[in-house]
N, C-alpha and C. Protein backbone atom coordinates (compact mmCIF):
# COMPACT_ATOMS: atom_id res chain seq x y z
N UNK A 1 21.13 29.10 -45.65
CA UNK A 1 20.38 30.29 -45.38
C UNK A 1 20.09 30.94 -46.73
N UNK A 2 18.74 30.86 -46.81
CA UNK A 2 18.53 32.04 -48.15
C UNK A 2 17.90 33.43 -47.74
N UNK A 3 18.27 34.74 -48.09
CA UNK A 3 17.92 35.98 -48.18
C UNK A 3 17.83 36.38 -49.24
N UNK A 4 16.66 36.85 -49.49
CA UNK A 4 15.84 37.67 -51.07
C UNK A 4 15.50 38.88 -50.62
N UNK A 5 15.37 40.04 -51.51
CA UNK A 5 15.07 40.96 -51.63
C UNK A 5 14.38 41.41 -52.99
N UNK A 6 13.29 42.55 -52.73
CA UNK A 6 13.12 42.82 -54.32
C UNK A 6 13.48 44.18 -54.81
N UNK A 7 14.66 44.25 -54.39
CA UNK A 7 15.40 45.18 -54.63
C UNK A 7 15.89 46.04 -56.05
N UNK A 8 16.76 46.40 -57.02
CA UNK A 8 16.94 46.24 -58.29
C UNK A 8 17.98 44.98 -58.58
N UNK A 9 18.25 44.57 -59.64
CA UNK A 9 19.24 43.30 -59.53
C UNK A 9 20.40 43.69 -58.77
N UNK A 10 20.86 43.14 -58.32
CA UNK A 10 22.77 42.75 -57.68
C UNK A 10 22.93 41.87 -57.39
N UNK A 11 23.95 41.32 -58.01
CA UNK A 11 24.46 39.85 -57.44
C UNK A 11 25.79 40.37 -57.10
N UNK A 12 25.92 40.34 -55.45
CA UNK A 12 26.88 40.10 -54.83
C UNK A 12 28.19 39.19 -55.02
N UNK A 13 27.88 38.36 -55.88
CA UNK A 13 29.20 37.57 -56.24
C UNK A 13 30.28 38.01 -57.65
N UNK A 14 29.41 39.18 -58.10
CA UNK A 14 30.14 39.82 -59.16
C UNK A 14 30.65 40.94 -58.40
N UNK A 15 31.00 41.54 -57.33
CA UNK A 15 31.39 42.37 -57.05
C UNK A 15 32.82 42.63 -57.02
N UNK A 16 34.05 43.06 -57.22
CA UNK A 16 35.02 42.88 -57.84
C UNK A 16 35.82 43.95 -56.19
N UNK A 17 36.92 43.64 -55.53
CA UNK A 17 37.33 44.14 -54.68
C UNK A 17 38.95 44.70 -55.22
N UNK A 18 39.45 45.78 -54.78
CA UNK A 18 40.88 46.31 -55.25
C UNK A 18 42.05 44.75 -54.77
N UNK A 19 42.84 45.36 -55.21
CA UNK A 19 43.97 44.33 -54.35
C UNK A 19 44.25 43.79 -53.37
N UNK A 20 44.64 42.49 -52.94
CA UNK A 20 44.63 42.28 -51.86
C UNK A 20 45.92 43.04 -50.51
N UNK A 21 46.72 43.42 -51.76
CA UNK A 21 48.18 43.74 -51.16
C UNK A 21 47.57 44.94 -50.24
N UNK A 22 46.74 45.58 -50.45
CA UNK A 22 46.54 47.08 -50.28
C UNK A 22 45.65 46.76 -48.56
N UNK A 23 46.29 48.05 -48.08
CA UNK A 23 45.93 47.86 -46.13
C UNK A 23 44.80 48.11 -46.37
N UNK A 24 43.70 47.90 -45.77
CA UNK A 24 42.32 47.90 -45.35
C UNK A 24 42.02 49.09 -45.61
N UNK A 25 42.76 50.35 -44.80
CA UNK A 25 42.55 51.58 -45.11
C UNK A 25 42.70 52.24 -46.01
N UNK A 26 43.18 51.55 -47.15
CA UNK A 26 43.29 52.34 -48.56
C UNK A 26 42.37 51.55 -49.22
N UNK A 27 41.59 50.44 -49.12
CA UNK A 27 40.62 50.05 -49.85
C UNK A 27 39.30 50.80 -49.60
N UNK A 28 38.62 50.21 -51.19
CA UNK A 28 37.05 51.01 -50.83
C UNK A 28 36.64 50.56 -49.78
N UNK A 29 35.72 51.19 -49.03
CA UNK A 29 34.37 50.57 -48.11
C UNK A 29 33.62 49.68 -47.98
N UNK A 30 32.80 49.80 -49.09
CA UNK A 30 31.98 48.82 -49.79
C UNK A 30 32.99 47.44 -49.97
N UNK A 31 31.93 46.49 -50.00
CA UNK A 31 32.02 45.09 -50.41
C UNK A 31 33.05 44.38 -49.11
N UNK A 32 33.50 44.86 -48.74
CA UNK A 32 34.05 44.16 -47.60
C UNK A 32 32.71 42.99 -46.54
N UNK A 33 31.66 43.08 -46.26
CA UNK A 33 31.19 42.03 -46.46
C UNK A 33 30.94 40.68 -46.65
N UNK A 34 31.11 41.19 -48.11
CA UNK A 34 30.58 40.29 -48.86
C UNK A 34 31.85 38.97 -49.08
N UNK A 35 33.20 39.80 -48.93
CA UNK A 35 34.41 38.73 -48.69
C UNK A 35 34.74 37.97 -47.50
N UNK A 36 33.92 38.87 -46.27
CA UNK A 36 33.76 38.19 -44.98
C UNK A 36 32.42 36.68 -45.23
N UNK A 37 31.55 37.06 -45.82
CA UNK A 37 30.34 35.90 -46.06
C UNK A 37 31.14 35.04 -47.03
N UNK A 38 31.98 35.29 -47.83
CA UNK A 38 32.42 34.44 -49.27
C UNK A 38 33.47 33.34 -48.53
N UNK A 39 33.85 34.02 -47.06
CA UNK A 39 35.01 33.10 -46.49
C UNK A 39 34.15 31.89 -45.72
N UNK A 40 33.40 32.28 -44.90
CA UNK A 40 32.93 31.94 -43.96
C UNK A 40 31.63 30.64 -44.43
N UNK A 41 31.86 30.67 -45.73
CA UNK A 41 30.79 29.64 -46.37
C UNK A 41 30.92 29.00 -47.37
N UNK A 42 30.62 27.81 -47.38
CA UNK A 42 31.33 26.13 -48.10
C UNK A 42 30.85 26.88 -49.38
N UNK A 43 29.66 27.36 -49.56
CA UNK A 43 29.42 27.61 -51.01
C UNK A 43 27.88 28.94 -51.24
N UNK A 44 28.05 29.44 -52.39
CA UNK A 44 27.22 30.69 -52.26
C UNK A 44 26.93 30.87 -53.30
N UNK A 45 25.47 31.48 -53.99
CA UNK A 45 24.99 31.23 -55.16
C UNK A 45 23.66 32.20 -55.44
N UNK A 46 23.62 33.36 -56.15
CA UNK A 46 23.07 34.20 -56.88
C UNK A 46 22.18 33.55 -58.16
N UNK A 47 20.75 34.22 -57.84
CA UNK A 47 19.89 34.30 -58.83
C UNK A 47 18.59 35.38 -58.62
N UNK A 48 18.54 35.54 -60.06
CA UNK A 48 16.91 36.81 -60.22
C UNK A 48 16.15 35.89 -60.69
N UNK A 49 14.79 35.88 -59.40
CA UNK A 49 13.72 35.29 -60.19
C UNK A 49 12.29 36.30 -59.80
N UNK A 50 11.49 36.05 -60.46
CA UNK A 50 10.35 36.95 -60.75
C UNK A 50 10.57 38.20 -60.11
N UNK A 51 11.99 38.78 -60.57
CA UNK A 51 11.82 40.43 -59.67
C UNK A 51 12.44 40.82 -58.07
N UNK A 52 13.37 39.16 -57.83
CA UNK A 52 13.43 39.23 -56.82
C UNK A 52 15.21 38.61 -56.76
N UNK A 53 16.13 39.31 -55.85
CA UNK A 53 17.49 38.77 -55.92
C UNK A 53 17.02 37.52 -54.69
N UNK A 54 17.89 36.77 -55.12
CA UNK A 54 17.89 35.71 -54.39
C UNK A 54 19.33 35.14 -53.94
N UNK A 55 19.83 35.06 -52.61
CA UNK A 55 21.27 35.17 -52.26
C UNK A 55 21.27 33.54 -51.62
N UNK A 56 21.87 32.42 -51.57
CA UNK A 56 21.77 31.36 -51.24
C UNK A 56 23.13 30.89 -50.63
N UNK A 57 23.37 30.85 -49.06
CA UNK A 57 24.58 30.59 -48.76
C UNK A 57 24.47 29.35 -47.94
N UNK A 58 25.38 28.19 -47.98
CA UNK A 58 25.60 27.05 -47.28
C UNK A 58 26.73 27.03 -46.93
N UNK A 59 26.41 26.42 -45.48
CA UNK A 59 27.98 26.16 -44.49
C UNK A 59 27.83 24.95 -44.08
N UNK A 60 28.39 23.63 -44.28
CA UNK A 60 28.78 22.46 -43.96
C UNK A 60 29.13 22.57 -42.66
N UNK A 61 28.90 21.36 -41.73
CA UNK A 61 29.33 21.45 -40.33
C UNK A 61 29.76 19.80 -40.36
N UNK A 62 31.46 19.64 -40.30
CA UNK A 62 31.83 18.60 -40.11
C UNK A 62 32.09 18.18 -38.54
C-alpha cells in the first residue's frame, strides 16, 4: 500500500516514541499509530519526491 500526501515533509519513521516501560497513559498521544502500522508490516519505507511525502508499507501473506 502506498499513501502520499503533499503535505510539508514528515517521515513517519523518524518519529521517536518515550519508553517503552511507561503505561500508555503517561505516554504522549501522538505517534502511537505509527508503532501500531510499524508492527503490523513486513517492511515500511519513507521518501520526498517532487513535493510530495511518500509512505510505502508491505505486508507479506504466508
Amino acid at each position: 500500500m502506498t499513501l502520499q500526501d503533499e503535505g510539508i515533509p514528515f517521515n513517519p519513521l523518524n518519529v521517536q516514541i518515550g519508553p517503552k516501560e511507561k503505561p500508555l497513559e503517561e505516554r504522549d498521544q501522538g505517534g502511537m499509530g505509527i508503532i501500531l502500522a510499524k508492527n503490523l508490516v513486513d517492511r515500511m519505507d519513507y521518501r520526498r519526491d517532487r513535493g510530495k511525502n511518500i509512505l510505502r508499507m508491505e505486508k507479506r501473506y504466508r
